[in-house]
C-alpha atoms as a PDB file:
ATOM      1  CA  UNK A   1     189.570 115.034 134.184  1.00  0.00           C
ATOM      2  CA  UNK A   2     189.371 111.612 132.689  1.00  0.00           C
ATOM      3  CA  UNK A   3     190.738 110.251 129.798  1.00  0.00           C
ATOM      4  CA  UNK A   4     193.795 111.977 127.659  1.00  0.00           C
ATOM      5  CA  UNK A   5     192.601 114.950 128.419  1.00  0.00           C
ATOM      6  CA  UNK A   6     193.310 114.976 132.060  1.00  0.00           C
ATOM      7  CA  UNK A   7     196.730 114.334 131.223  1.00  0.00           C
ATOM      8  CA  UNK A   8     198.889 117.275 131.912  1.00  0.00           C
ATOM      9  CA  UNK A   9     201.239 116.490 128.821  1.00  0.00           C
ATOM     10  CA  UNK A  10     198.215 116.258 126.574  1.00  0.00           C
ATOM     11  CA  UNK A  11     197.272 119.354 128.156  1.00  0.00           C
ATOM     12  CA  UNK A  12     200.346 121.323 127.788  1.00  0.00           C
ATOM     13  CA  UNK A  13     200.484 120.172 124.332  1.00  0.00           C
ATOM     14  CA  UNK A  14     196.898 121.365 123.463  1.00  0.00           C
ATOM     15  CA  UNK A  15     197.438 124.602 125.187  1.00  0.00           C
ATOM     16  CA  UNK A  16     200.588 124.857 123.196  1.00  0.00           C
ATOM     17  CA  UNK A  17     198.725 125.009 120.177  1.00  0.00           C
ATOM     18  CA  UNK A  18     196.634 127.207 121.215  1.00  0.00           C
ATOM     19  CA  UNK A  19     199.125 129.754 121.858  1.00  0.00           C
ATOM     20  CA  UNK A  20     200.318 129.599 118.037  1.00  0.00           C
ATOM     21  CA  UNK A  21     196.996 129.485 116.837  1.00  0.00           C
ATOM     22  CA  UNK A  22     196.476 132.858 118.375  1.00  0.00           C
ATOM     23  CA  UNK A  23     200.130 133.843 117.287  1.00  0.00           C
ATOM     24  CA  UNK A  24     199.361 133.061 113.730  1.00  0.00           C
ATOM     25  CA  UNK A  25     196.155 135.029 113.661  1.00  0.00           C
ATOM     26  CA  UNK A  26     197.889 137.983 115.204  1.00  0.00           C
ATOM     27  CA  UNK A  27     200.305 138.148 112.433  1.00  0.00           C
ATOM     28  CA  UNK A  28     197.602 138.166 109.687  1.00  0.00           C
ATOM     29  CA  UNK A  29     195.820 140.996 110.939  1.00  0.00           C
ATOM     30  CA  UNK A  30     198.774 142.750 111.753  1.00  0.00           C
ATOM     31  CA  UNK A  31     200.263 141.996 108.048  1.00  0.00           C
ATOM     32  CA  UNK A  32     196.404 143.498 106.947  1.00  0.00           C
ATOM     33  CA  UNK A  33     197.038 146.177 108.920  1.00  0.00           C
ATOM     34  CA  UNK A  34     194.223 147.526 109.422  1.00  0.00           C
ATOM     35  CA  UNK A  35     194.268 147.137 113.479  1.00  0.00           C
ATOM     36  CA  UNK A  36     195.891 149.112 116.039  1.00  0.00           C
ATOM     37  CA  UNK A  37     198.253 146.567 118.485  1.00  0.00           C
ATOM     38  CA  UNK A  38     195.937 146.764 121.081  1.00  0.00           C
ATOM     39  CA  UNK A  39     192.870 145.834 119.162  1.00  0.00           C
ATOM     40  CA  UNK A  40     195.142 142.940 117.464  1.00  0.00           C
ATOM     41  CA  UNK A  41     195.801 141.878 121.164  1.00  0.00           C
ATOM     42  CA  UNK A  42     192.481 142.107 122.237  1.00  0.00           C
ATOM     43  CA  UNK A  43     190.752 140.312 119.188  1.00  0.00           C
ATOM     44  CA  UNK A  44     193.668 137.784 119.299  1.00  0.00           C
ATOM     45  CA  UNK A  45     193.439 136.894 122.776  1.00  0.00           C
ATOM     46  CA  UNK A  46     197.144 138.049 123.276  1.00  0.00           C
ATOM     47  CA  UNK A  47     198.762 140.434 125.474  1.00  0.00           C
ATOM     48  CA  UNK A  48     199.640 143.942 123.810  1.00  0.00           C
ATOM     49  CA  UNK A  49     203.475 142.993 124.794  1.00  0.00           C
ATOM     50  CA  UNK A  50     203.380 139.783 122.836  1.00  0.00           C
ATOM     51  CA  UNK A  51     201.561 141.386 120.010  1.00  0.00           C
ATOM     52  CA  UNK A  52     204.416 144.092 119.729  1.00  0.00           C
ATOM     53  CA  UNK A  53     206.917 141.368 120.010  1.00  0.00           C
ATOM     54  CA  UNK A  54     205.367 139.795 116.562  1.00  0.00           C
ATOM     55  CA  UNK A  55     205.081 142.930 114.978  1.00  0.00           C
ATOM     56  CA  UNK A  56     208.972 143.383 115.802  1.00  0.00           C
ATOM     57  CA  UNK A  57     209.931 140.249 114.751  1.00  0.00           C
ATOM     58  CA  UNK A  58     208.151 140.671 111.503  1.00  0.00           C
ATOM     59  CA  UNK A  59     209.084 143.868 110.522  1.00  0.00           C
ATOM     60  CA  UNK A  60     205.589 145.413 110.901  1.00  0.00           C
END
């Protein structure tokens, strides 16, 4: 890659964000409630584990 993007702490960084981007919309639809954890995991792009781990840390 060229540019800042081909620079692994711009990358890290990005996919960092990512990560709590898909955290953070995780939570909401578990706080909705609505969603079984595995359909919160699968919509969110998570693993069931971490989704469980959010939902525990929560109180959910």
């Amino acid at each position: 890659m060229k540019g800042a993007l081909g620079d692994p702490e711009t990358r890290r960084i990005l996919n960092t964000g990512r990560k709590e981007t898909k955290k953070e919309t995780a939570l909401r639809m578990l706080k909705d409630g609505e969603l079984s954890l595995d359909k919160v995991a699968e919509y969110a792009g998570l693993k069931e584990e971490e989704v469980k781990q959010l939902a525990e840390l929560e109180n959910l």
